[in-house]
PDB file of N, CA and C in Angstrom:
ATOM      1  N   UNK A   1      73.509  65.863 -57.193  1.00  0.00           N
ATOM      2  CA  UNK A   1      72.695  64.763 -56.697  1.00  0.00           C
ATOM      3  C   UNK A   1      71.540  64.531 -57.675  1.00  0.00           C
ATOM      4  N   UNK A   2      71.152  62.945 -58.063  1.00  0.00           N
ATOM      5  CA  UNK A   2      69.911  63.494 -59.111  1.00  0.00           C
ATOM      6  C   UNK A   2      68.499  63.236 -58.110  1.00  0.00           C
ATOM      7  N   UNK A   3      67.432  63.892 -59.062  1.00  0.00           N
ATOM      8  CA  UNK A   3      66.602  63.341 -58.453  1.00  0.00           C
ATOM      9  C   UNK A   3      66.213  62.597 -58.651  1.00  0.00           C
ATOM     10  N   UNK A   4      65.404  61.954 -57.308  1.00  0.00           N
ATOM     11  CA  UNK A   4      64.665  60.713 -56.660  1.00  0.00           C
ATOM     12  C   UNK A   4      63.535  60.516 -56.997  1.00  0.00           C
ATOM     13  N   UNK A   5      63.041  61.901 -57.902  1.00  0.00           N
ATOM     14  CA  UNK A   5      61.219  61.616 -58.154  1.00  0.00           C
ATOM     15  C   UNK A   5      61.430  60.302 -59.402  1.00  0.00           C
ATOM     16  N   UNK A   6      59.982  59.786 -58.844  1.00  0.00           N
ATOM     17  CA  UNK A   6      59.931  58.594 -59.760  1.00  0.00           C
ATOM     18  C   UNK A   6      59.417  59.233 -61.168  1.00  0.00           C
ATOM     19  N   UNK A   7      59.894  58.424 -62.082  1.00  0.00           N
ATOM     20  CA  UNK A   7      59.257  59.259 -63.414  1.00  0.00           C
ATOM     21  C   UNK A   7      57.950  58.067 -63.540  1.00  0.00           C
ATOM     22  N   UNK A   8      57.159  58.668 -64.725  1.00  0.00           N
ATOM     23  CA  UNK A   8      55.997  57.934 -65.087  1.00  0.00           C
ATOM     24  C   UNK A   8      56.594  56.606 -65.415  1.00  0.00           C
ATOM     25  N   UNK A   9      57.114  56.145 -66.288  1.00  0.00           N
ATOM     26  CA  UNK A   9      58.034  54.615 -66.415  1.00  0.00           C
ATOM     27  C   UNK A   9      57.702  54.189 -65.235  1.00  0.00           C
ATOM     28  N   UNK A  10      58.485  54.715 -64.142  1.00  0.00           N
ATOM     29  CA  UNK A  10      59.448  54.365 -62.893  1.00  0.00           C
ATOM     30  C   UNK A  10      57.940  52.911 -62.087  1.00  0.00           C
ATOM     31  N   UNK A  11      56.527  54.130 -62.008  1.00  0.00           N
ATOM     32  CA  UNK A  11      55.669  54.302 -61.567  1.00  0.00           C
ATOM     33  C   UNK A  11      54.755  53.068 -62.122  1.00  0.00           C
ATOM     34  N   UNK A  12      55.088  52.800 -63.745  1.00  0.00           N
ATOM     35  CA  UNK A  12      54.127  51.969 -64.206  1.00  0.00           C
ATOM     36  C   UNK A  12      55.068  50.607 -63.852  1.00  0.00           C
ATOM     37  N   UNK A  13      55.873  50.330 -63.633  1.00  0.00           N
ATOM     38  CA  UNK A  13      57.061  49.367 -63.528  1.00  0.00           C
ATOM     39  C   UNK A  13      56.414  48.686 -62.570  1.00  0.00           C
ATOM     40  N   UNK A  14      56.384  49.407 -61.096  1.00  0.00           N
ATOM     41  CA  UNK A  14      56.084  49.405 -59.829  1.00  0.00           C
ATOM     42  C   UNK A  14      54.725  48.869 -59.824  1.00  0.00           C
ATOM     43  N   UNK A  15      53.875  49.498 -60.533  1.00  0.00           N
ATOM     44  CA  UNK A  15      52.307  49.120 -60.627  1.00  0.00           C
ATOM     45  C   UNK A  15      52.446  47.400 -61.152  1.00  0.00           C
ATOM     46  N   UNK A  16      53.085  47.458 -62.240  1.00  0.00           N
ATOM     47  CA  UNK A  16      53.317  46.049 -62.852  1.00  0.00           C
ATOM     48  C   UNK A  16      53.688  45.122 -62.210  1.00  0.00           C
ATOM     49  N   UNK A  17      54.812  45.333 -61.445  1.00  0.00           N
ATOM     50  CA  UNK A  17      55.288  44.480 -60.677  1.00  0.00           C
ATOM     51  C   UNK A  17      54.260  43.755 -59.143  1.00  0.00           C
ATOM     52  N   UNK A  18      53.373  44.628 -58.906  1.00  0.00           N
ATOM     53  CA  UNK A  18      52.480  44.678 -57.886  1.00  0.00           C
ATOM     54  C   UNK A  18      51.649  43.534 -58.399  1.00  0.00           C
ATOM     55  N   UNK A  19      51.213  43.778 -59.650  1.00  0.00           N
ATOM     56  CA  UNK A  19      49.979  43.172 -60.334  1.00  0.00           C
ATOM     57  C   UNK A  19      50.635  41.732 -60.105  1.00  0.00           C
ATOM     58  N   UNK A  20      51.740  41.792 -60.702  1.00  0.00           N
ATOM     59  CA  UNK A  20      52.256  39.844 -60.693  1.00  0.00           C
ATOM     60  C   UNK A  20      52.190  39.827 -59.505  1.00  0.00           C
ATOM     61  N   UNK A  21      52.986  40.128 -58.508  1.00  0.00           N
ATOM     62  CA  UNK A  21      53.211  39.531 -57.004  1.00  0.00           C
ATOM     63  C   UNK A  21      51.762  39.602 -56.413  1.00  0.00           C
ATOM     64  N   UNK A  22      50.858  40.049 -56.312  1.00  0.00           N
ATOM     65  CA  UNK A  22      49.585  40.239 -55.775  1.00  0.00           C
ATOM     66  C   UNK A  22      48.964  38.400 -55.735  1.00  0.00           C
ATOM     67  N   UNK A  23      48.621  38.499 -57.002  1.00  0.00           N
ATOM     68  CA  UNK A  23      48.296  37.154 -57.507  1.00  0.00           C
ATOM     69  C   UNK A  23      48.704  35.511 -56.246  1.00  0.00           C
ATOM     70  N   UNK A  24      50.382  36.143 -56.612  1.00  0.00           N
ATOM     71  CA  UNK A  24      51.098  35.028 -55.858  1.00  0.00           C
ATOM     72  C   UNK A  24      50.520  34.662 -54.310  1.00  0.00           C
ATOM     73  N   UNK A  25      49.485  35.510 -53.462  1.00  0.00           N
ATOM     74  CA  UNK A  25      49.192  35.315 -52.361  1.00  0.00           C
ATOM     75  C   UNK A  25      47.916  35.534 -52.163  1.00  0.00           C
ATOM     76  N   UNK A  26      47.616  35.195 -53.666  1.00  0.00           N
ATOM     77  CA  UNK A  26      45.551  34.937 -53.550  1.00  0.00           C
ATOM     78  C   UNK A  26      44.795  36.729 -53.772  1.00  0.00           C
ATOM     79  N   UNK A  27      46.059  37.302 -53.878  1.00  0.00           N
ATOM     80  CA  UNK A  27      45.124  38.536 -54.088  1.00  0.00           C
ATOM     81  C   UNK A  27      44.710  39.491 -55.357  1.00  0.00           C
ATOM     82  N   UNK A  28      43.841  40.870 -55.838  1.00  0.00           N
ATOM     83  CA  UNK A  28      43.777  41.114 -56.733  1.00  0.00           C
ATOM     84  C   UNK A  28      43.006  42.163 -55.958  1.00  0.00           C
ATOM     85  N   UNK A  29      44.005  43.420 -56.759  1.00  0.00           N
ATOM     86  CA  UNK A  29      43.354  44.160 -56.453  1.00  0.00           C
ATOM     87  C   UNK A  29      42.811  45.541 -58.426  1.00  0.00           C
ATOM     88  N   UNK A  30      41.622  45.048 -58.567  1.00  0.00           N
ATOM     89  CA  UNK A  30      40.862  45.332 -59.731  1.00  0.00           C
ATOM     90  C   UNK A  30      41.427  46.283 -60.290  1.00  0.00           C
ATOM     91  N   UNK A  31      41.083  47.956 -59.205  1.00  0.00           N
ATOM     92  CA  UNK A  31      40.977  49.145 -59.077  1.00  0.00           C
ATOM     93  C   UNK A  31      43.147  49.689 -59.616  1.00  0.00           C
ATOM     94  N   UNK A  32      43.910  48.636 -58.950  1.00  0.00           N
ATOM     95  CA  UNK A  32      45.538  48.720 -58.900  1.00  0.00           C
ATOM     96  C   UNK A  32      46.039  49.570 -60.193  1.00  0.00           C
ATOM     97  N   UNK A  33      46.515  51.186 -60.444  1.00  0.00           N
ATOM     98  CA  UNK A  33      46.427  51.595 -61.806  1.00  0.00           C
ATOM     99  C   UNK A  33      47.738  53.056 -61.203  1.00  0.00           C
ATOM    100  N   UNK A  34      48.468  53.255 -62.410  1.00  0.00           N
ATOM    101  CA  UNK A  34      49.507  54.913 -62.103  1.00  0.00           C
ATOM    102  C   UNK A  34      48.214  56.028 -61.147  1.00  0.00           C
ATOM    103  N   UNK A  35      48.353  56.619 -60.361  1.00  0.00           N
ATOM    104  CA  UNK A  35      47.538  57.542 -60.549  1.00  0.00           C
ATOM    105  C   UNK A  35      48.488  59.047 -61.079  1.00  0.00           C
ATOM    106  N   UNK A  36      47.578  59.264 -62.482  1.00  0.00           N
ATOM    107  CA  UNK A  36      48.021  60.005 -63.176  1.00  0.00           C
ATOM    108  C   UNK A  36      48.103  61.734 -62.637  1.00  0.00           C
ATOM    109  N   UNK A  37      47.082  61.829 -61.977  1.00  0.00           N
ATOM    110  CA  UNK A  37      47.252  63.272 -61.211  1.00  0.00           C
ATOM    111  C   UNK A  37      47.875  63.371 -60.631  1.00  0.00           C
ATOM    112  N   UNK A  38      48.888  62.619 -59.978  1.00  0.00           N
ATOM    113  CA  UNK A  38      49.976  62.784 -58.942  1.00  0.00           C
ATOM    114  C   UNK A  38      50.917  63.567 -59.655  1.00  0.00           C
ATOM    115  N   UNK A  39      51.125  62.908 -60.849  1.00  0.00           N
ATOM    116  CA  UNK A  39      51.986  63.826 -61.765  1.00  0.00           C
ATOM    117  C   UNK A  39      51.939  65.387 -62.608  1.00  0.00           C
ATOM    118  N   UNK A  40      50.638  65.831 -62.748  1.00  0.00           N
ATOM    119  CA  UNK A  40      49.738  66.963 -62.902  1.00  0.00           C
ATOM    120  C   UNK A  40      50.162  67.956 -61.679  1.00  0.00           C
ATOM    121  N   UNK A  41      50.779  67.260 -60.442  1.00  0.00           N
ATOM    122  CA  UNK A  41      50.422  68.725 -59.522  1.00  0.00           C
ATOM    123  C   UNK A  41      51.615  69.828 -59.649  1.00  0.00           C
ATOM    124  N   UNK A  42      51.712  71.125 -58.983  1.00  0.00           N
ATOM    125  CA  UNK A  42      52.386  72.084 -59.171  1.00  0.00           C
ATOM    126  C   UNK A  42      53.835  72.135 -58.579  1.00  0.00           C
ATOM    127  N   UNK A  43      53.577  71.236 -57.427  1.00  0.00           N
ATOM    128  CA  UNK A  43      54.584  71.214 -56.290  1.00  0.00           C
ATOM    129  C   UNK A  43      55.998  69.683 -57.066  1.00  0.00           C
ATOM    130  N   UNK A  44      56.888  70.156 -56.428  1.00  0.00           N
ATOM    131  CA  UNK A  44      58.170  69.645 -56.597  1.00  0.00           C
ATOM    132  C   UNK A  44      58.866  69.005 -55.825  1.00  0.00           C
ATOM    133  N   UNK A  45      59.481  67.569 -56.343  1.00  0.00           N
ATOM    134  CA  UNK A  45      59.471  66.868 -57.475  1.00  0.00           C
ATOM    135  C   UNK A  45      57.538  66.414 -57.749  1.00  0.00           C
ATOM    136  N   UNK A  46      57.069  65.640 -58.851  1.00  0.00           N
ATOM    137  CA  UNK A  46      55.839  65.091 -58.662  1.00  0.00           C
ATOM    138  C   UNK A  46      56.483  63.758 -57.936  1.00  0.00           C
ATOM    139  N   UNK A  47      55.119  63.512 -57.175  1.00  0.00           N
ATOM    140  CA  UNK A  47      54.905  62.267 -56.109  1.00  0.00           C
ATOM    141  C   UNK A  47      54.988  61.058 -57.020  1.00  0.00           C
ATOM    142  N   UNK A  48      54.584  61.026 -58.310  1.00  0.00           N
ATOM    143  CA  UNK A  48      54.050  59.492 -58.500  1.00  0.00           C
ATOM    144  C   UNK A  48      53.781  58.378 -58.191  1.00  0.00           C
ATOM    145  N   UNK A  49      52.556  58.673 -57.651  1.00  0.00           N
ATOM    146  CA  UNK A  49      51.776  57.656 -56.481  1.00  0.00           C
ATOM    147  C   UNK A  49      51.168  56.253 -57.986  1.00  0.00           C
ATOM    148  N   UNK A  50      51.267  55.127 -56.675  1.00  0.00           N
ATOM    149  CA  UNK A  50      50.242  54.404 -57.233  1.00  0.00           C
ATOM    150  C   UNK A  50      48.890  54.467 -56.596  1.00  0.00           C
ATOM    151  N   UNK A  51      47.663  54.190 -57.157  1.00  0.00           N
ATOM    152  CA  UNK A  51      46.455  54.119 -56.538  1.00  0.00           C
ATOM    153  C   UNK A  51      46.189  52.770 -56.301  1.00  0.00           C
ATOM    154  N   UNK A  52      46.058  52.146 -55.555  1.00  0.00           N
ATOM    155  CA  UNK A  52      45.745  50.769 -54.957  1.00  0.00           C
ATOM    156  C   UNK A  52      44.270  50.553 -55.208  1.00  0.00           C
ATOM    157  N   UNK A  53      43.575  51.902 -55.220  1.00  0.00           N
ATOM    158  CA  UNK A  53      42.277  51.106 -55.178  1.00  0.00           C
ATOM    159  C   UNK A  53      41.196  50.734 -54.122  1.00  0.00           C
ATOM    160  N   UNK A  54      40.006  50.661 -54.307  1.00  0.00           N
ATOM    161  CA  UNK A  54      39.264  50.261 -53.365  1.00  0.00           C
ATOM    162  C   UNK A  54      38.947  48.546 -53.605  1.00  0.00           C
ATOM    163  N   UNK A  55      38.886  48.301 -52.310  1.00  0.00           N
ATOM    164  CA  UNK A  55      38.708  46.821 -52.401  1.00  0.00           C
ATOM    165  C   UNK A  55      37.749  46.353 -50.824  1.00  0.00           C
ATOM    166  N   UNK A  56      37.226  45.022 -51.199  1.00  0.00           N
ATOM    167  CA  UNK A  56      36.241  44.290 -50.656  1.00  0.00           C
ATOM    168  C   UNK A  56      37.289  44.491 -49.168  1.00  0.00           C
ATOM    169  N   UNK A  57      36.678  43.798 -48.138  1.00  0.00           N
ATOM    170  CA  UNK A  57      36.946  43.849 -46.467  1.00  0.00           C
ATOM    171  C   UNK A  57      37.722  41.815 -46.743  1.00  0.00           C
ATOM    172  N   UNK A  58      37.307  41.757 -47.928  1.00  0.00           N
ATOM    173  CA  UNK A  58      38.096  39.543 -47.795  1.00  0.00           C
ATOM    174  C   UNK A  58      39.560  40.180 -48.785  1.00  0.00           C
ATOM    175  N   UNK A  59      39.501  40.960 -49.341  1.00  0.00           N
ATOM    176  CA  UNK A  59      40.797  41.355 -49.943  1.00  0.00           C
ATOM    177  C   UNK A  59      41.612  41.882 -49.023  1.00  0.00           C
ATOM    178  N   UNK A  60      41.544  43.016 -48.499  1.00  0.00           N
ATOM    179  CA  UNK A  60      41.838  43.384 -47.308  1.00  0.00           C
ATOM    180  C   UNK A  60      42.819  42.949 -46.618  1.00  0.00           C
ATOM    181  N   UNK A  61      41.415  41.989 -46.132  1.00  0.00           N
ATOM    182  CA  UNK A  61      42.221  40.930 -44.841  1.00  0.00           C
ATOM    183  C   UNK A  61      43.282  40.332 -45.534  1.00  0.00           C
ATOM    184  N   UNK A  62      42.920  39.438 -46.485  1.00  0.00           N
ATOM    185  CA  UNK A  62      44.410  38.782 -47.344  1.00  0.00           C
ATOM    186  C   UNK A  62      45.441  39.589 -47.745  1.00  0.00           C
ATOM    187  N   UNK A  63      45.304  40.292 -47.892  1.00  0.00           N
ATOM    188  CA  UNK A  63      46.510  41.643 -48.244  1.00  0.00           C
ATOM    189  C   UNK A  63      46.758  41.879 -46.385  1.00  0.00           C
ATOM    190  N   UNK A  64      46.480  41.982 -45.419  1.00  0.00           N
ATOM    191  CA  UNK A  64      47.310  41.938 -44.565  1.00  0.00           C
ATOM    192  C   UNK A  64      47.654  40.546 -44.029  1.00  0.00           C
ATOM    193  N   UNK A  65      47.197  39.516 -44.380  1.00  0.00           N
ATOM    194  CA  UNK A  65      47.656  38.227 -44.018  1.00  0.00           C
ATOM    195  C   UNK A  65      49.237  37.888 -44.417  1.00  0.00           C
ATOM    196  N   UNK A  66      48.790  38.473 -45.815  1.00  0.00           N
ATOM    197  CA  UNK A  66      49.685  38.246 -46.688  1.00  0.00           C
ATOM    198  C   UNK A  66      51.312  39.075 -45.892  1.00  0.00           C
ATOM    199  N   UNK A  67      50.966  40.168 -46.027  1.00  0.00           N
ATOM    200  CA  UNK A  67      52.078  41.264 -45.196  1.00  0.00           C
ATOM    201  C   UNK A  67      52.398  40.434 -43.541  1.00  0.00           C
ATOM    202  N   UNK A  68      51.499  39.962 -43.110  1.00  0.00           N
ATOM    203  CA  UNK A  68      52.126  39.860 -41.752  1.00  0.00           C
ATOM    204  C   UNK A  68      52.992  38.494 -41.749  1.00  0.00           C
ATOM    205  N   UNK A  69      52.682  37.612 -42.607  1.00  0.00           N
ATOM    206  CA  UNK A  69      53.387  36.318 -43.167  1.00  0.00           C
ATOM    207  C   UNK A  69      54.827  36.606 -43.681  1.00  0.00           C
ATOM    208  N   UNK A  70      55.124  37.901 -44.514  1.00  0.00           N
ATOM    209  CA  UNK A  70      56.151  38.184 -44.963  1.00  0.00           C
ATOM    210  C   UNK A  70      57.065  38.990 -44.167  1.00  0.00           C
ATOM    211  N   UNK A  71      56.512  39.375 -43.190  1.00  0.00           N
ATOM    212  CA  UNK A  71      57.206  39.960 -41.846  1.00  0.00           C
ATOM    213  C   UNK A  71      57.598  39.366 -40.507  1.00  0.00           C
ATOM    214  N   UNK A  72      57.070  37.927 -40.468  1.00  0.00           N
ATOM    215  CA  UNK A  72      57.499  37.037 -39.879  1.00  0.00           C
ATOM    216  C   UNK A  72      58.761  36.660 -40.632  1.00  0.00           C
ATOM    217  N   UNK A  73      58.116  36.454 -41.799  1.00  0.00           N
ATOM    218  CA  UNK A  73      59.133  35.773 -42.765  1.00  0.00           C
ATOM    219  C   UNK A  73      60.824  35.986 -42.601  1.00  0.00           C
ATOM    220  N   UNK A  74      60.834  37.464 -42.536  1.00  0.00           N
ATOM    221  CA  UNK A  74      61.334  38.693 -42.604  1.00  0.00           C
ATOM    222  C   UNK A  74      62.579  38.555 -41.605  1.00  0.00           C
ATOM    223  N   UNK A  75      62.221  37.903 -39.882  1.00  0.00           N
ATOM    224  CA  UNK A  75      62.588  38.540 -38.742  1.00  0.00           C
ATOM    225  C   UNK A  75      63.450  37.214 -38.390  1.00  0.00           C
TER     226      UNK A  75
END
């Protein structure tokens, strides 16, 4: 079976792809970056997280506007 851990590539792909689609629904999130320590830790496979970031309470909200629009969308 192989594994499922995302590699660093996998991770920046994902980040990238975020960055364009974000845009498309008024949003931006500054902080949006690999977080690189995910990959640093001891435990197995590494996580390779993205970090989203901190953001304003009007980003926020549009980032769940955005999600609940696409889950209507969705159903």
């Amino acid at each position: 079976m192989p594994d499922p851990s995302p590699t660093a590539y996998d991770v920046t792909l994902c980040v990238e792809d975020l960055r364009t689609a974000l845009p498309e629904h008024g949003i931006t999130l500054p902080s949006l970056r690999v977080d690189l320590p995910s990959f640093a830790g001891t435990y197995a496979p590494p996580a390779g997280l993205v970090s989203l970031g901190n953001c304003n309470t009007a980003t926020a909200r549009a980032l769940a506007i955005a999600l609940r629009k696409t889950a209507v969308a969705e159903r």
